[in-house]
N, C-alpha and C. Protein backbone atom coordinates (compact mmCIF):
# COMPACT_ATOMS: atom_id res chain seq x y z
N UNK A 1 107.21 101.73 104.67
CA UNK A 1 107.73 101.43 103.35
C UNK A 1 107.85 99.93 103.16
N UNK A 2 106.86 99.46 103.36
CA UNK A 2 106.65 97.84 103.27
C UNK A 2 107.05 97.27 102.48
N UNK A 3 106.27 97.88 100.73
CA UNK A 3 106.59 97.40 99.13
C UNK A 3 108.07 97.58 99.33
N UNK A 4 108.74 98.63 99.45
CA UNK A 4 110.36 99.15 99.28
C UNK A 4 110.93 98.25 99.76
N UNK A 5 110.96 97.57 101.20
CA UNK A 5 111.70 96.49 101.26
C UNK A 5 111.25 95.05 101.04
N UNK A 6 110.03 94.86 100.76
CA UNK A 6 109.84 93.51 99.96
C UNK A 6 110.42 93.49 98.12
N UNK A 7 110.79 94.52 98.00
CA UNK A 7 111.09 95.19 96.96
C UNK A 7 112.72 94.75 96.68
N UNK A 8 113.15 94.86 98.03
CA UNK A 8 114.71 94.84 98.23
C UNK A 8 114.65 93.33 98.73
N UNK A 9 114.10 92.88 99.13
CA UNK A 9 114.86 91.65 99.41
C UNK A 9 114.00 90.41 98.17
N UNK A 10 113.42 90.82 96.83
CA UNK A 10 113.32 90.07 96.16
C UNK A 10 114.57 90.83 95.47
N UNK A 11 115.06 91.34 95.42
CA UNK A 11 116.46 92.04 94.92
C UNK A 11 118.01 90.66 95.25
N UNK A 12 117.80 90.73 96.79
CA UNK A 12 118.26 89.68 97.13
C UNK A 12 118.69 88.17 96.98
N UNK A 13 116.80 88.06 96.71
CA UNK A 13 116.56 86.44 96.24
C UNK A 13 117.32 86.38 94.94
N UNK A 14 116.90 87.50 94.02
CA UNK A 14 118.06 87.27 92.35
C UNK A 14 119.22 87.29 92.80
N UNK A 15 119.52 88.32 93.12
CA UNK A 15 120.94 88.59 93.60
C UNK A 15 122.34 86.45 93.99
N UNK A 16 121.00 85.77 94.96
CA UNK A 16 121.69 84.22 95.42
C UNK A 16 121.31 83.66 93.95
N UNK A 17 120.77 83.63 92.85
CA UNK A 17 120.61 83.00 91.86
C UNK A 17 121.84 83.12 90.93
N UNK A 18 122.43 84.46 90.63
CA UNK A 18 123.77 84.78 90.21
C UNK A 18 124.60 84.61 90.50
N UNK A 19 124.82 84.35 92.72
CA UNK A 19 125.95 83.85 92.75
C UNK A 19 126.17 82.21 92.80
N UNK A 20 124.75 81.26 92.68
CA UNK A 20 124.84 80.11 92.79
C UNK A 20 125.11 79.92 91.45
N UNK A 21 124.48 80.32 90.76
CA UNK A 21 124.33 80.20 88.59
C UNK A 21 123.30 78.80 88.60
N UNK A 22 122.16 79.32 89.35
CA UNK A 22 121.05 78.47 89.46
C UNK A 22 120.62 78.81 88.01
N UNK A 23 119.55 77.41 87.68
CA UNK A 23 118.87 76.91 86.52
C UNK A 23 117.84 78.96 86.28
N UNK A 24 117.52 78.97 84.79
CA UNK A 24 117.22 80.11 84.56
C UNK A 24 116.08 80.28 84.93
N UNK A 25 114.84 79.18 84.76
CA UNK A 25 113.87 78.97 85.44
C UNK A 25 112.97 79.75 86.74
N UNK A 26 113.96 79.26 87.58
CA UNK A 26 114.08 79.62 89.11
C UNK A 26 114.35 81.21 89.10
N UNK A 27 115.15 81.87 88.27
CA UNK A 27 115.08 83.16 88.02
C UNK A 27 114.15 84.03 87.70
N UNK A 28 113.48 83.14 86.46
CA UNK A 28 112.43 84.04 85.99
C UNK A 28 111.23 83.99 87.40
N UNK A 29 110.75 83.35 87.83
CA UNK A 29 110.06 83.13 88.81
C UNK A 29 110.21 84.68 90.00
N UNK A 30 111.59 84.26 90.32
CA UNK A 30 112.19 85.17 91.13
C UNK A 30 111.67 87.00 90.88
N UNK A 31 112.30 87.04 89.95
CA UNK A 31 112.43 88.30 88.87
C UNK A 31 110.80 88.80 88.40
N UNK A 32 109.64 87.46 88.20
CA UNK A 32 108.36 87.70 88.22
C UNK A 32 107.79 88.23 89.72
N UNK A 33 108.25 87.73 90.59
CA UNK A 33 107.65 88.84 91.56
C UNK A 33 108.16 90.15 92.19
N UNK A 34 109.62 90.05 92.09
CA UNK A 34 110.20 91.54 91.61
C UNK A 34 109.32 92.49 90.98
N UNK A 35 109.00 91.95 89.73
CA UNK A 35 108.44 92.87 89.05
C UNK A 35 106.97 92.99 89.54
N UNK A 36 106.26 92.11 90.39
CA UNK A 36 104.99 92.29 90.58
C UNK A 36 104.93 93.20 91.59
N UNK A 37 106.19 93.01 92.48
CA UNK A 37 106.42 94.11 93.71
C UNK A 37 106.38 95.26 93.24
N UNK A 38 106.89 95.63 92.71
CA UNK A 38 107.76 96.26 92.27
C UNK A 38 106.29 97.84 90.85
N UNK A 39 105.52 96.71 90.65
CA UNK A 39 104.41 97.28 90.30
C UNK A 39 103.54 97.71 91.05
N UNK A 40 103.20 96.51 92.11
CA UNK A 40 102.35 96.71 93.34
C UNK A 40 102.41 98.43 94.12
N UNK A 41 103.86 98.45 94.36
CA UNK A 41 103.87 99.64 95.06
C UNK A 41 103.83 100.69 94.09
N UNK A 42 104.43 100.87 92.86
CA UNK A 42 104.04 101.97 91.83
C UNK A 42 102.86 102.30 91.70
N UNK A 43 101.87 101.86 91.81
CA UNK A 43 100.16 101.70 91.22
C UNK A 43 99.81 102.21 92.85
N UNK A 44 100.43 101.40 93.99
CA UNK A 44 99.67 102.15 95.64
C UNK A 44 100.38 103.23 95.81
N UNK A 45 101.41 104.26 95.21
CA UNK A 45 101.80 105.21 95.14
C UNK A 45 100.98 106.30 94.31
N UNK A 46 101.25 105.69 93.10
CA UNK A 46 100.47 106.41 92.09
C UNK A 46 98.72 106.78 92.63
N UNK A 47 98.26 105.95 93.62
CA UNK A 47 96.99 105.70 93.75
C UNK A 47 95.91 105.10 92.62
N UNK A 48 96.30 103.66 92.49
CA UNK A 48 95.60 103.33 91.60
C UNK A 48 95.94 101.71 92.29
N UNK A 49 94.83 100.79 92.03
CA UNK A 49 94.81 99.58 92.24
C UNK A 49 95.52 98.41 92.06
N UNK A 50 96.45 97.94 92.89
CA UNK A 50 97.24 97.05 93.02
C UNK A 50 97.10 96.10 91.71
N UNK A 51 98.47 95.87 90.81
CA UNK A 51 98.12 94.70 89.70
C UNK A 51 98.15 93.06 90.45
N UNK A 52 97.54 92.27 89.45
CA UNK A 52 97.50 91.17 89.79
C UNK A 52 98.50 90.47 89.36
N UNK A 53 98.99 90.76 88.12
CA UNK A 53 99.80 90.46 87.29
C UNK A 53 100.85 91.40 87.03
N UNK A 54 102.26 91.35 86.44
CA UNK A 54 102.91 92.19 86.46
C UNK A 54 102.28 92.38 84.51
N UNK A 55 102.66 93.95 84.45
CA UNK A 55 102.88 94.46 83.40
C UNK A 55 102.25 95.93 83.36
N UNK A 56 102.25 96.52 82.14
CA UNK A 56 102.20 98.08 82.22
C UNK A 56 101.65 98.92 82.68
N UNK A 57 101.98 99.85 83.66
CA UNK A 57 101.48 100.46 84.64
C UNK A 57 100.29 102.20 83.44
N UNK A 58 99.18 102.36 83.82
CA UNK A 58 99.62 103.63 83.00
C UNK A 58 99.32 104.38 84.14
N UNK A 59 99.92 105.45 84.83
CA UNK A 59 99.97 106.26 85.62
C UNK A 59 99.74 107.69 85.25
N UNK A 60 99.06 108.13 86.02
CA UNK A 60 98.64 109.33 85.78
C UNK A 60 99.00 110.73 85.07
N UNK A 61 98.96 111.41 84.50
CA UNK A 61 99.54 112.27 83.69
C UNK A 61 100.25 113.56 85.13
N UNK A 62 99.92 113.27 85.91
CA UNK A 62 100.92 114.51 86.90
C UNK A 62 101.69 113.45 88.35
N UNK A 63 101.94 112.09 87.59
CA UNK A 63 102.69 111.51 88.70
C UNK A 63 103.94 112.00 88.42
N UNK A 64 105.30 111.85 89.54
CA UNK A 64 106.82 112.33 89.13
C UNK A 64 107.46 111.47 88.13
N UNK A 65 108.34 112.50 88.22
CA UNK A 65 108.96 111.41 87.04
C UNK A 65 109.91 110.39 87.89
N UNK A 66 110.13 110.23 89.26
CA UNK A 66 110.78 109.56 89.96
C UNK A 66 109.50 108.31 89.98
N UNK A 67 108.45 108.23 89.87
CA UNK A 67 107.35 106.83 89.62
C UNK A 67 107.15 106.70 88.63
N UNK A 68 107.65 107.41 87.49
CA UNK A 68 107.44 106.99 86.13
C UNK A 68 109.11 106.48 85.77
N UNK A 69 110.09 107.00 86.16
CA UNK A 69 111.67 106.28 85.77
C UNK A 69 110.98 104.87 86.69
N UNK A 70 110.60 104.58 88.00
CA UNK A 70 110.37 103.24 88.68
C UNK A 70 109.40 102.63 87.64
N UNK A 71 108.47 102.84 87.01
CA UNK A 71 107.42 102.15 86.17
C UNK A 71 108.04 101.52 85.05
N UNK A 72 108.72 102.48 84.49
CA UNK A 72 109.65 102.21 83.37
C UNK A 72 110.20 100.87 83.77
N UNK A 73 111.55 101.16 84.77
CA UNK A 73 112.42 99.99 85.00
C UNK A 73 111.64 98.67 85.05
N UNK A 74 110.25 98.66 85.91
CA UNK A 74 109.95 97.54 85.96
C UNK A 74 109.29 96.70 85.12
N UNK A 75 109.06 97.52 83.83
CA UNK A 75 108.78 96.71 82.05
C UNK A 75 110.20 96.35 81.68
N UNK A 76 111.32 97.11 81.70
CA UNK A 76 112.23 96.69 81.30
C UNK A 76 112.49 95.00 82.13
N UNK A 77 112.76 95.10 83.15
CA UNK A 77 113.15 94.14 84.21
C UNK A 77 112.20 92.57 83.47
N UNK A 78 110.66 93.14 83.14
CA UNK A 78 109.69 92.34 82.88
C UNK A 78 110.26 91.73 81.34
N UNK A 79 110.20 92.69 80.42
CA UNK A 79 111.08 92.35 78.98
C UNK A 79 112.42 91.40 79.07
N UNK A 80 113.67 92.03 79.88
CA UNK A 80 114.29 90.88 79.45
C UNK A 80 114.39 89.73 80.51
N UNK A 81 113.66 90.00 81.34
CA UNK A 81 113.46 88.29 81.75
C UNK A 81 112.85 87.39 81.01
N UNK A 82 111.56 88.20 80.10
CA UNK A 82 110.39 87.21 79.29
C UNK A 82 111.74 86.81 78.11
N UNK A 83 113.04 87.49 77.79
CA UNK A 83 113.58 87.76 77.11
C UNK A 83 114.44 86.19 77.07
N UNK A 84 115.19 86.18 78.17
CA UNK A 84 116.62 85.46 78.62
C UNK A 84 116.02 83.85 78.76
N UNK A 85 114.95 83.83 78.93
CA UNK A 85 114.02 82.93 79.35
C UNK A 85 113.09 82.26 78.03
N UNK A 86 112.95 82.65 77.03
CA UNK A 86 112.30 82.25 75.88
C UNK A 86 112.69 80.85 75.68
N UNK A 87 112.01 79.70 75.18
CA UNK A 87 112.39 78.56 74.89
C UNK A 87 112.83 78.20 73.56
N UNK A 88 112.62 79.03 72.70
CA UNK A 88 112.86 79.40 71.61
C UNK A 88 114.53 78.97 70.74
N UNK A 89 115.09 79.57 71.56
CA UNK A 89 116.64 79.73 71.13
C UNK A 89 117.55 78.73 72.20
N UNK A 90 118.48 78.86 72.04
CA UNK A 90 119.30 77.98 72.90
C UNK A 90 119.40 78.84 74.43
N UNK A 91 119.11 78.53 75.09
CA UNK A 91 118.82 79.05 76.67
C UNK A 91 120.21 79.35 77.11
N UNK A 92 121.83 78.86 77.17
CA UNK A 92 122.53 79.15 77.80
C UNK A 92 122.92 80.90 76.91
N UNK A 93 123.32 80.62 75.95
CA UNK A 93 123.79 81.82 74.55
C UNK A 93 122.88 82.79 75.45
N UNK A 94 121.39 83.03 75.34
CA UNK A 94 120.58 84.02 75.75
C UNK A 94 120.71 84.35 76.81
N UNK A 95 121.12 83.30 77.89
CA UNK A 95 120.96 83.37 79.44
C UNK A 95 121.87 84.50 79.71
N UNK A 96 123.18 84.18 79.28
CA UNK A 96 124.61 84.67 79.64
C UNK A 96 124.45 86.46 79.09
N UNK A 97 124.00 86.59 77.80
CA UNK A 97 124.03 87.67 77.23
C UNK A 97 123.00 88.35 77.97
N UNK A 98 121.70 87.97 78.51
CA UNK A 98 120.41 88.83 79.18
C UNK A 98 120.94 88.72 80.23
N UNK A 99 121.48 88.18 80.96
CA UNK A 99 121.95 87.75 82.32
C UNK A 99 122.41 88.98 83.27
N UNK A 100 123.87 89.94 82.39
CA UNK A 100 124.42 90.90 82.70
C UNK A 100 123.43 91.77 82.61
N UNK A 101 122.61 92.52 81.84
CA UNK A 101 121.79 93.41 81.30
C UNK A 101 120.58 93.21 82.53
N UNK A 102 120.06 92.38 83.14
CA UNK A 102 119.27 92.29 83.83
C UNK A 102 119.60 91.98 85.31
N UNK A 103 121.25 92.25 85.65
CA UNK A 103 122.13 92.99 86.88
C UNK A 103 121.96 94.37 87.10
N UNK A 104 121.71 94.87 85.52
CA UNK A 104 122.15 96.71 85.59
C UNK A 104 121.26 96.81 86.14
N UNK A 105 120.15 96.27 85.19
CA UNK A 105 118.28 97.25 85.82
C UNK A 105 118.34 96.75 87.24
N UNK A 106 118.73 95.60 87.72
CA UNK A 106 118.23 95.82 89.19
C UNK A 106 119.42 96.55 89.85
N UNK A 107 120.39 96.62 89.76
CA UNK A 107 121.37 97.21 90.45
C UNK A 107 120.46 99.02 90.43
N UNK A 108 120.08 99.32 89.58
CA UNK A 108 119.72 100.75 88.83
C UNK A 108 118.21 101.00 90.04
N UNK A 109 117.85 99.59 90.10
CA UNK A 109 116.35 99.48 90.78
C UNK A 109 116.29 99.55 92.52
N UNK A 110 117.26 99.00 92.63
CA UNK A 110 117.93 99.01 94.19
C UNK A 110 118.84 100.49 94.61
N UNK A 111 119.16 101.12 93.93
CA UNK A 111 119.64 102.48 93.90
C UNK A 111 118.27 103.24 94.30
N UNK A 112 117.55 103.22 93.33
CA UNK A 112 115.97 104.03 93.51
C UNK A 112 115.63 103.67 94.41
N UNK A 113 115.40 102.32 94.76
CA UNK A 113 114.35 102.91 95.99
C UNK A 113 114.98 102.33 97.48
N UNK A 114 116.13 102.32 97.19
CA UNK A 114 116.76 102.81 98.72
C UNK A 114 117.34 103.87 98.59
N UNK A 115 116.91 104.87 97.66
CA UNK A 115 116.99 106.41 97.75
C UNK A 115 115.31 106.49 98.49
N UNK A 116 114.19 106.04 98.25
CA UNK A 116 112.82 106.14 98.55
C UNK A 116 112.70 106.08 99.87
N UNK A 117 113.85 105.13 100.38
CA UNK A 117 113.91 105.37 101.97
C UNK A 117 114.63 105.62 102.38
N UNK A 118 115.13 106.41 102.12
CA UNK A 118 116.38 107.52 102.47
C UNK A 118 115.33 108.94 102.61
N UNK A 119 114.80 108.92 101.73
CA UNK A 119 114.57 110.39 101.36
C UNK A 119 113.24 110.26 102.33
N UNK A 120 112.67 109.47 103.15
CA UNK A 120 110.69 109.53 103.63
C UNK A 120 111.08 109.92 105.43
């Protein structure tokens, strides 16, 4: 379960960004390969070819719904980071408000799949 814990310890790496309240930057970065992990192994589960890039997985019409709730999370995860991170608006206002919201999904994401190795 290789992906699962490279999986978990980019969990980690966010995890020291929240408790330092490092620049948002350094997050999104972080959180971009989360999500690339995080795809990587959905797609070598699903049996389908590793992304290069993170973004939408389409998985097969008889995968579980336990790799389709993981596929899901990791657009969400992808959304509000592209989200919290926009240059657009004032960066702290957005940071603070996406900030919490993008604790749940990984807290929610780290539940799953250290159920994945629990359960193999």
């Amino acid at each position: 379960m290789i992906g699962v814990e490279r999986c978990l310890a980019e969990i980690r790496a966010i995890r020291e960004i929240a408790e330092e309240q490092a620049v948002p930057y350094v997050a999104r970065s972080r959180i971009g390969r989360l999500v690339l992990s995080t795809a990587v192994l959905v797609a070598e589960e699903a049996g389908l070819p590793p992304p290069d890039l993170p973004g939408p997985i389409q998985l097969p019409e008889d995968a579980s719904g336990q790799l389709s709730d993981l596929a899901a999370r990791c657009i969400r995860l992808a959304d509000i980071s592209r989200h919290i991170t926009q240059p657009s608006e004032p960066l702290a206002d957005r940071w603070e408000r996406g900030w919490h919201q993008l604790l749940e999904e990984i807290n929610g994401l780290e539940e799953q799949l250290r159920g994945r190795l629990t359960s193999r």
